[in-house]
PDB file of N, CA and C in Angstrom:
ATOM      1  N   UNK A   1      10.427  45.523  66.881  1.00  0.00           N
ATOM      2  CA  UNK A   1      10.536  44.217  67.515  1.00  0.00           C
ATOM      3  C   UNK A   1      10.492  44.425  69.027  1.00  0.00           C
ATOM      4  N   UNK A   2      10.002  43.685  70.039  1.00  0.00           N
ATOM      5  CA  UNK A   2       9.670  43.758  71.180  1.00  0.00           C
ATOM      6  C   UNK A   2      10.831  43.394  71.694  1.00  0.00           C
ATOM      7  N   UNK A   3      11.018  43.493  73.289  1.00  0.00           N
ATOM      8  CA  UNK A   3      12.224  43.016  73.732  1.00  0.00           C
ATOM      9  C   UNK A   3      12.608  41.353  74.237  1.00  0.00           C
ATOM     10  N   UNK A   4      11.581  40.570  74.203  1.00  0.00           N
ATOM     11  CA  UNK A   4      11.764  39.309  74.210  1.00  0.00           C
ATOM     12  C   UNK A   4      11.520  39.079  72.970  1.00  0.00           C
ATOM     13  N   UNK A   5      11.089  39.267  71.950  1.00  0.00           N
ATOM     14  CA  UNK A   5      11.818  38.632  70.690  1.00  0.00           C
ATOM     15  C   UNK A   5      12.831  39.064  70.282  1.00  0.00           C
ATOM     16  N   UNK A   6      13.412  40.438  70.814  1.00  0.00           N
ATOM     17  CA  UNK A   6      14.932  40.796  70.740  1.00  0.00           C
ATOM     18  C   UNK A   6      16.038  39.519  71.342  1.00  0.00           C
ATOM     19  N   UNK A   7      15.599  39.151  72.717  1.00  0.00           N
ATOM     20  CA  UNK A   7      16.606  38.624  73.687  1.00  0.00           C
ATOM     21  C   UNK A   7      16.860  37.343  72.779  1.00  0.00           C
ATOM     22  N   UNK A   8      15.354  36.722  71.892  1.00  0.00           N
ATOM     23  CA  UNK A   8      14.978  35.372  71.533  1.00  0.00           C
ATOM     24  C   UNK A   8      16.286  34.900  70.457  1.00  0.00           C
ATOM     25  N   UNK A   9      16.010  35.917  69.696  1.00  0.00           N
ATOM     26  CA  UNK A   9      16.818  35.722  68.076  1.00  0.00           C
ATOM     27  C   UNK A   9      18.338  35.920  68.783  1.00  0.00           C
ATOM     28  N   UNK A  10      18.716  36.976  69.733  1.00  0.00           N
ATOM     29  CA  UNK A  10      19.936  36.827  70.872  1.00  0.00           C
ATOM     30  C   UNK A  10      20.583  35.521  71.186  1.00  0.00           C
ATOM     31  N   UNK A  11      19.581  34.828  71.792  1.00  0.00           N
ATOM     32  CA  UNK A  11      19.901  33.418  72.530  1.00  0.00           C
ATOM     33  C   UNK A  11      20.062  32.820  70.985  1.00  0.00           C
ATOM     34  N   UNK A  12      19.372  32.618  70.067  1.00  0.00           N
ATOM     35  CA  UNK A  12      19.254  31.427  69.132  1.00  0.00           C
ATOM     36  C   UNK A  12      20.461  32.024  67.922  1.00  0.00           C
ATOM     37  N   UNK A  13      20.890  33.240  68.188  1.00  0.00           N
ATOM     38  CA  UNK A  13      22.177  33.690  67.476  1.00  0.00           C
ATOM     39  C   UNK A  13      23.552  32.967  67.887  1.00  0.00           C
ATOM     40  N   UNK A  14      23.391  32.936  69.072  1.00  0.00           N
ATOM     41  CA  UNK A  14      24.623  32.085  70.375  1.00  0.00           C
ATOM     42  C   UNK A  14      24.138  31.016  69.938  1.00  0.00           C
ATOM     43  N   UNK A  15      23.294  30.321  70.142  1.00  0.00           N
ATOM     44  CA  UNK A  15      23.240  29.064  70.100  1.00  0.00           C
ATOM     45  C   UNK A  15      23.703  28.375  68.510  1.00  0.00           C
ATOM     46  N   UNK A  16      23.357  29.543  67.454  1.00  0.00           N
ATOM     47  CA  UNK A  16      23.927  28.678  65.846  1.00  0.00           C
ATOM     48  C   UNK A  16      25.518  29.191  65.851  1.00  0.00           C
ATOM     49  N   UNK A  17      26.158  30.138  66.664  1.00  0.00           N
ATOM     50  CA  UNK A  17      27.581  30.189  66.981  1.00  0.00           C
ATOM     51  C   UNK A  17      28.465  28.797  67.344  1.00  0.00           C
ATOM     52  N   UNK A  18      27.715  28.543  68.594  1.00  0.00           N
ATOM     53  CA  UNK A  18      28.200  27.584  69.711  1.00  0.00           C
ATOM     54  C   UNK A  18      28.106  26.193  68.228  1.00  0.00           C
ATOM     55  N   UNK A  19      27.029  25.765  67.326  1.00  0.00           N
ATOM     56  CA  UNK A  19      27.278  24.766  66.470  1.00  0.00           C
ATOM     57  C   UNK A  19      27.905  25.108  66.137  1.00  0.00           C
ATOM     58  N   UNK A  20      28.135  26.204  64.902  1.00  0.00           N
ATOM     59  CA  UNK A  20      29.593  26.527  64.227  1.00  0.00           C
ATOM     60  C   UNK A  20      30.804  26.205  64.789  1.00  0.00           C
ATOM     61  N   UNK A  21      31.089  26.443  66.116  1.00  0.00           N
ATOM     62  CA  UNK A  21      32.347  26.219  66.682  1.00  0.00           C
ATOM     63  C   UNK A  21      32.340  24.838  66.628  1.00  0.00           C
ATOM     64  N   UNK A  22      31.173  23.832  67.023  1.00  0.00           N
ATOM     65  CA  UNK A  22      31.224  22.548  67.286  1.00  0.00           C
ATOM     66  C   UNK A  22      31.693  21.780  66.253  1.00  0.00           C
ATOM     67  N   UNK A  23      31.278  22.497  65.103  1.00  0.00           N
ATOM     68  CA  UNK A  23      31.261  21.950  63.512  1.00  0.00           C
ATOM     69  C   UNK A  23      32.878  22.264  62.902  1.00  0.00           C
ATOM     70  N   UNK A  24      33.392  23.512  63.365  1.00  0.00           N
ATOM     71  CA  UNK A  24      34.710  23.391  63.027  1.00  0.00           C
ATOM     72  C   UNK A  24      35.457  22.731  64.231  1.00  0.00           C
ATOM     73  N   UNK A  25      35.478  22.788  65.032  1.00  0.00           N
ATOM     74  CA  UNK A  25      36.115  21.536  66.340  1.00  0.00           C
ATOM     75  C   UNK A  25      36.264  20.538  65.283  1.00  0.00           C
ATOM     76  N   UNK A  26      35.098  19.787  65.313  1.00  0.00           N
ATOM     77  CA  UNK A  26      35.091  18.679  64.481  1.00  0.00           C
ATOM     78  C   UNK A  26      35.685  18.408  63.639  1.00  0.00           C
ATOM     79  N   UNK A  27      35.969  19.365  62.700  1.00  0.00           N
ATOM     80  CA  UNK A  27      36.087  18.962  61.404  1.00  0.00           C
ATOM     81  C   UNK A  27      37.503  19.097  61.365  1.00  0.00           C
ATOM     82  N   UNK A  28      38.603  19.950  62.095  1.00  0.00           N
ATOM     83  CA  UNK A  28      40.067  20.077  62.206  1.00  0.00           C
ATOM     84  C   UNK A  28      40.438  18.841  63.357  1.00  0.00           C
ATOM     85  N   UNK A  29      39.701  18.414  64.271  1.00  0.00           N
ATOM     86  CA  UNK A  29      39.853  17.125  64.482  1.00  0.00           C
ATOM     87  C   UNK A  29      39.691  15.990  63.989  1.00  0.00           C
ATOM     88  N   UNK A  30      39.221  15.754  62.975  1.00  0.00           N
ATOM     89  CA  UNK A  30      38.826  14.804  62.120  1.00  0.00           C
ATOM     90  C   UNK A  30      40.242  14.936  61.227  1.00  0.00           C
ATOM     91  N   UNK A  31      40.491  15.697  60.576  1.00  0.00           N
ATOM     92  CA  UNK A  31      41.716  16.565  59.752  1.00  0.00           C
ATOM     93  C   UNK A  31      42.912  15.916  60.725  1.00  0.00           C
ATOM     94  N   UNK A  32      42.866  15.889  62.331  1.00  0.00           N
ATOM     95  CA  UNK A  32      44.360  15.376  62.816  1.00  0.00           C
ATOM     96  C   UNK A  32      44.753  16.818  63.481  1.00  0.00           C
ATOM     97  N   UNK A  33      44.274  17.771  63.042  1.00  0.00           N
ATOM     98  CA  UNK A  33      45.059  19.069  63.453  1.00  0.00           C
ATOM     99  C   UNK A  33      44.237  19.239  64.586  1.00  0.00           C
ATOM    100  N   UNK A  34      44.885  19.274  65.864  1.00  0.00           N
ATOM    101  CA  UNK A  34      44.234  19.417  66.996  1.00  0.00           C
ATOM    102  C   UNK A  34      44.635  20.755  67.847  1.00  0.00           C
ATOM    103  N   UNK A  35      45.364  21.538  67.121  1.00  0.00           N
ATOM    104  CA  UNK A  35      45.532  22.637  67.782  1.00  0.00           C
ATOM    105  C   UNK A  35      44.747  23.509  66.933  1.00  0.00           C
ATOM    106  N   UNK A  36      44.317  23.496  65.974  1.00  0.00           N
ATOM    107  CA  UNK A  36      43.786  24.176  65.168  1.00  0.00           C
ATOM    108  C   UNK A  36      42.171  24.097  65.460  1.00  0.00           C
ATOM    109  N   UNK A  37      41.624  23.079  66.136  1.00  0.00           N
ATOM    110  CA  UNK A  37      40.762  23.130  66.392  1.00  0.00           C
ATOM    111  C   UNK A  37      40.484  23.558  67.385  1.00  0.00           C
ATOM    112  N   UNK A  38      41.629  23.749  68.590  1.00  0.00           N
ATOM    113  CA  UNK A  38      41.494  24.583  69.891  1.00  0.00           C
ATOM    114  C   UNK A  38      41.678  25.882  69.689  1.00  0.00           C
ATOM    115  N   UNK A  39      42.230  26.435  68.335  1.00  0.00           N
ATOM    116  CA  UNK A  39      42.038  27.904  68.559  1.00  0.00           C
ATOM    117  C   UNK A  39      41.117  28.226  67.523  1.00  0.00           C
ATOM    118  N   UNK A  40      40.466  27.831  66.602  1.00  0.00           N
ATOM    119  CA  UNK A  40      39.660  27.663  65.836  1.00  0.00           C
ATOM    120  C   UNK A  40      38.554  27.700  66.531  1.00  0.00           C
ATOM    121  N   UNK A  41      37.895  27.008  67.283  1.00  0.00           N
ATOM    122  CA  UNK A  41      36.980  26.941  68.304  1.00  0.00           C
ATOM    123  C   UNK A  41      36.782  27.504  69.088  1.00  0.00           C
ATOM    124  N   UNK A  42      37.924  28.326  69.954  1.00  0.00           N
ATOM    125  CA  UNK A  42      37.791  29.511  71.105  1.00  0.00           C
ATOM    126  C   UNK A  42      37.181  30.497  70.138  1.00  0.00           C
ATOM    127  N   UNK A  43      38.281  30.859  69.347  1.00  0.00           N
ATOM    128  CA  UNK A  43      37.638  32.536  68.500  1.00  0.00           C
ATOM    129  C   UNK A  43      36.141  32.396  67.757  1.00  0.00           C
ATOM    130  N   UNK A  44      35.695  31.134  67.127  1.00  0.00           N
ATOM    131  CA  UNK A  44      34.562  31.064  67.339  1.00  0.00           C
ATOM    132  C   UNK A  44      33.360  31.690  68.395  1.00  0.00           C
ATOM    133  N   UNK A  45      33.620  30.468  69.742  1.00  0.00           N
ATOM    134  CA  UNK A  45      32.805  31.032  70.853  1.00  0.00           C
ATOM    135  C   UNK A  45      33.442  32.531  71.427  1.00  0.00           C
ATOM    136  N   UNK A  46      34.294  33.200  70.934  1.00  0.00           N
ATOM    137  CA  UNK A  46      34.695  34.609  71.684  1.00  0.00           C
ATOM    138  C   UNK A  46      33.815  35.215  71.132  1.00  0.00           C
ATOM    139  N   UNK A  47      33.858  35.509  69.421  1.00  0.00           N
ATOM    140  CA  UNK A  47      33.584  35.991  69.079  1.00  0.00           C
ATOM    141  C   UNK A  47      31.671  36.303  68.898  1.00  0.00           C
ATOM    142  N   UNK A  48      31.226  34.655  69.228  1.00  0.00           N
ATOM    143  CA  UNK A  48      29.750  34.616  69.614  1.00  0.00           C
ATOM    144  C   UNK A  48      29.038  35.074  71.044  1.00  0.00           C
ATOM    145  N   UNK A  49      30.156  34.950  71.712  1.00  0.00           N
ATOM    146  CA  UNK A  49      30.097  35.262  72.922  1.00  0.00           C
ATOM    147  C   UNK A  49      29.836  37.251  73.609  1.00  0.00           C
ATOM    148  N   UNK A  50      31.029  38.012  72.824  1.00  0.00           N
ATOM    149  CA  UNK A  50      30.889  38.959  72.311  1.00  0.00           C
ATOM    150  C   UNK A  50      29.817  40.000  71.684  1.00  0.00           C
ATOM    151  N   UNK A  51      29.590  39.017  70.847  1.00  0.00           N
ATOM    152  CA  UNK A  51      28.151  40.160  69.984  1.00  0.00           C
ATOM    153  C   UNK A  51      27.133  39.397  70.774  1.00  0.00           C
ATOM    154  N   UNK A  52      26.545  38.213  71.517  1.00  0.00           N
ATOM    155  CA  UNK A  52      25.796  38.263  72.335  1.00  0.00           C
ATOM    156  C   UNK A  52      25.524  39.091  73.562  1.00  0.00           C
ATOM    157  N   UNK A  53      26.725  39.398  74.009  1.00  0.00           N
ATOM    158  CA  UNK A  53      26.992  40.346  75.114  1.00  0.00           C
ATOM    159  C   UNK A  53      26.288  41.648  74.769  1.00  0.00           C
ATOM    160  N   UNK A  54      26.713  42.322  73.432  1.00  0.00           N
ATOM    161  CA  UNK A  54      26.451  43.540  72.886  1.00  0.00           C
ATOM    162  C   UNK A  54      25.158  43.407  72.497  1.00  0.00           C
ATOM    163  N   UNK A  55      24.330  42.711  72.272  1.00  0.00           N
ATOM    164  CA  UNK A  55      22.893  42.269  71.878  1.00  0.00           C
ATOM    165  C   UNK A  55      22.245  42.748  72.887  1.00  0.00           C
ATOM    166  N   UNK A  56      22.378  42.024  74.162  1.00  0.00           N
ATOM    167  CA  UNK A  56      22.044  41.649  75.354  1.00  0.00           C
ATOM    168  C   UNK A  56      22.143  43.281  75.938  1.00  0.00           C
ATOM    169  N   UNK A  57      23.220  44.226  75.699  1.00  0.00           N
ATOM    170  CA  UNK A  57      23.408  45.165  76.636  1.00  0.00           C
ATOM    171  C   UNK A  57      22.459  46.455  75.734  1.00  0.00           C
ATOM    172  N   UNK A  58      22.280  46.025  74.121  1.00  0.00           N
ATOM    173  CA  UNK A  58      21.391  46.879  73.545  1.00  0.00           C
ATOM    174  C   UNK A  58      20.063  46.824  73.983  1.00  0.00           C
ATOM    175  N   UNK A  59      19.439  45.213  74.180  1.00  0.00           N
ATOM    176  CA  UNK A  59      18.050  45.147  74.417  1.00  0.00           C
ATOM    177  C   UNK A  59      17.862  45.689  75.483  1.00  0.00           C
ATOM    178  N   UNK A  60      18.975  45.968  76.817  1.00  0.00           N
ATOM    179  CA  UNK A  60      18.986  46.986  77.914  1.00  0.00           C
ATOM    180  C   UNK A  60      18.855  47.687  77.953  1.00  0.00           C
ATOM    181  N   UNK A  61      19.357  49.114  76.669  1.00  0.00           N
ATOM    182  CA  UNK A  61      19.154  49.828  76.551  1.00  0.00           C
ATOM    183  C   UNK A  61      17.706  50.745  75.769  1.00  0.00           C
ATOM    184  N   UNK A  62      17.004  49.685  74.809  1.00  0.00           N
ATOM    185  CA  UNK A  62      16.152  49.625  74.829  1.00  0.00           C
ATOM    186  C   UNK A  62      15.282  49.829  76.029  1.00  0.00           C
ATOM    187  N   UNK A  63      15.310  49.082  76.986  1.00  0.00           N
ATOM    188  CA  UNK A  63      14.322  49.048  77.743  1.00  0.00           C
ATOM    189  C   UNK A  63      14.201  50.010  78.868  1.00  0.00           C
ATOM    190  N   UNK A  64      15.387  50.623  78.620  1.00  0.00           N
ATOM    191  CA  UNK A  64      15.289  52.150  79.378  1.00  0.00           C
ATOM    192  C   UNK A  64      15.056  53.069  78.915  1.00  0.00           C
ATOM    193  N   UNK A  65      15.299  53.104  77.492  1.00  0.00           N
ATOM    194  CA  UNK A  65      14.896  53.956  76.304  1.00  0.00           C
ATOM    195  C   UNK A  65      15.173  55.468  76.943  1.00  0.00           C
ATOM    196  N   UNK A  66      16.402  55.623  77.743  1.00  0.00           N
ATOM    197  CA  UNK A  66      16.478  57.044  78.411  1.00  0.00           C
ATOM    198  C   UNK A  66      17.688  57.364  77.370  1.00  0.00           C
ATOM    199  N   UNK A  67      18.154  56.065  76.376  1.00  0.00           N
ATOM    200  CA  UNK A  67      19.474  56.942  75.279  1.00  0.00           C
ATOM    201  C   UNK A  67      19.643  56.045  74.254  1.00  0.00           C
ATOM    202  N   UNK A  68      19.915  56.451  73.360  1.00  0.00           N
ATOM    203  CA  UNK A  68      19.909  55.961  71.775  1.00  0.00           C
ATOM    204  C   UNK A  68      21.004  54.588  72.139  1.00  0.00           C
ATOM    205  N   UNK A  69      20.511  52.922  71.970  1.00  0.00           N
ATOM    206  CA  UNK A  69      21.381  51.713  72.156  1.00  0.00           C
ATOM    207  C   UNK A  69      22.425  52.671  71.150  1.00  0.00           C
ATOM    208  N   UNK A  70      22.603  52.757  70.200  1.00  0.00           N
ATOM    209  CA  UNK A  70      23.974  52.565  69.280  1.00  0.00           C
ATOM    210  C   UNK A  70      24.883  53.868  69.479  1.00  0.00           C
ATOM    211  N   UNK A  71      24.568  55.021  70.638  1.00  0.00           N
ATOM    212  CA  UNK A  71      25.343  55.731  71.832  1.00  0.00           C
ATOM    213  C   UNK A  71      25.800  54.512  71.887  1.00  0.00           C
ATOM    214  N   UNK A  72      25.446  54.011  73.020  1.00  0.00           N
ATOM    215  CA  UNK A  72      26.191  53.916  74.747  1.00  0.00           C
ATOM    216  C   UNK A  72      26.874  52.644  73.555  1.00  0.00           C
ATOM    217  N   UNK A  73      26.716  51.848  72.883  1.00  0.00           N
ATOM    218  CA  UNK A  73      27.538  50.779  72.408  1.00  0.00           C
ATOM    219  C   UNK A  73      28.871  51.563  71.987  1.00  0.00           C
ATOM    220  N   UNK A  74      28.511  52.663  70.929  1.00  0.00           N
ATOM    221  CA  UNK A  74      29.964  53.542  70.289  1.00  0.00           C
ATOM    222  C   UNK A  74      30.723  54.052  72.016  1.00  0.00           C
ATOM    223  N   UNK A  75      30.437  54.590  73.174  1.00  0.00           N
ATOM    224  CA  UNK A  75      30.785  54.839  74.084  1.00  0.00           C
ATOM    225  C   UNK A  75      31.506  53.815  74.174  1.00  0.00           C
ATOM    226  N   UNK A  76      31.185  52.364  74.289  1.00  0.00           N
ATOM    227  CA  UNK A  76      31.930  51.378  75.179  1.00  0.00           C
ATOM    228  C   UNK A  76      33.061  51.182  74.073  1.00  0.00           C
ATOM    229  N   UNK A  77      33.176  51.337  72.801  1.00  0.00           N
ATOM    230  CA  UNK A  77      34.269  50.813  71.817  1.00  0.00           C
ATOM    231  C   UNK A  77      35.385  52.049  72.119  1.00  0.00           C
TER     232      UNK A  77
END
């Protein structure tokens, strides 16, 4: 896979996150439980937020191709 259809499926991974969160927001607000939807909804977007980051810093590494992406990712954990 090339590196802009890497970044592509990246962005449109975040972006079906960011609904998910929207969709449970919703739906524990609808429910009445409104704290549940504020932490329900953060760990959502953290967690989309997160493996976008790590996406993003692989297709980097890709493109330097001077060291194996799934190194430098095990490095950063």
């Amino acid at each position: 896979m090339d590196i802009s259809g890497l970044r592509n499926s990246t962005r449109r991974a975040l972006l079906v996150t960011i609904l998910l969160a929207a969709g449970a927001v919703a739906y524990f607000l609808v429910r009445g439980e409104g704290a549940s939807a504020v932490i329900v909804g953060a760990l959502f977007l953290a967690w989309g937020y997160f493996e976008y980051r790590g996406r993003q810093l692989d297709a980097e590494a890709i493109e330097d191709e001077d060291e194996d992406p799934f190194e430098r990712r095990n490095r950063r954990r």
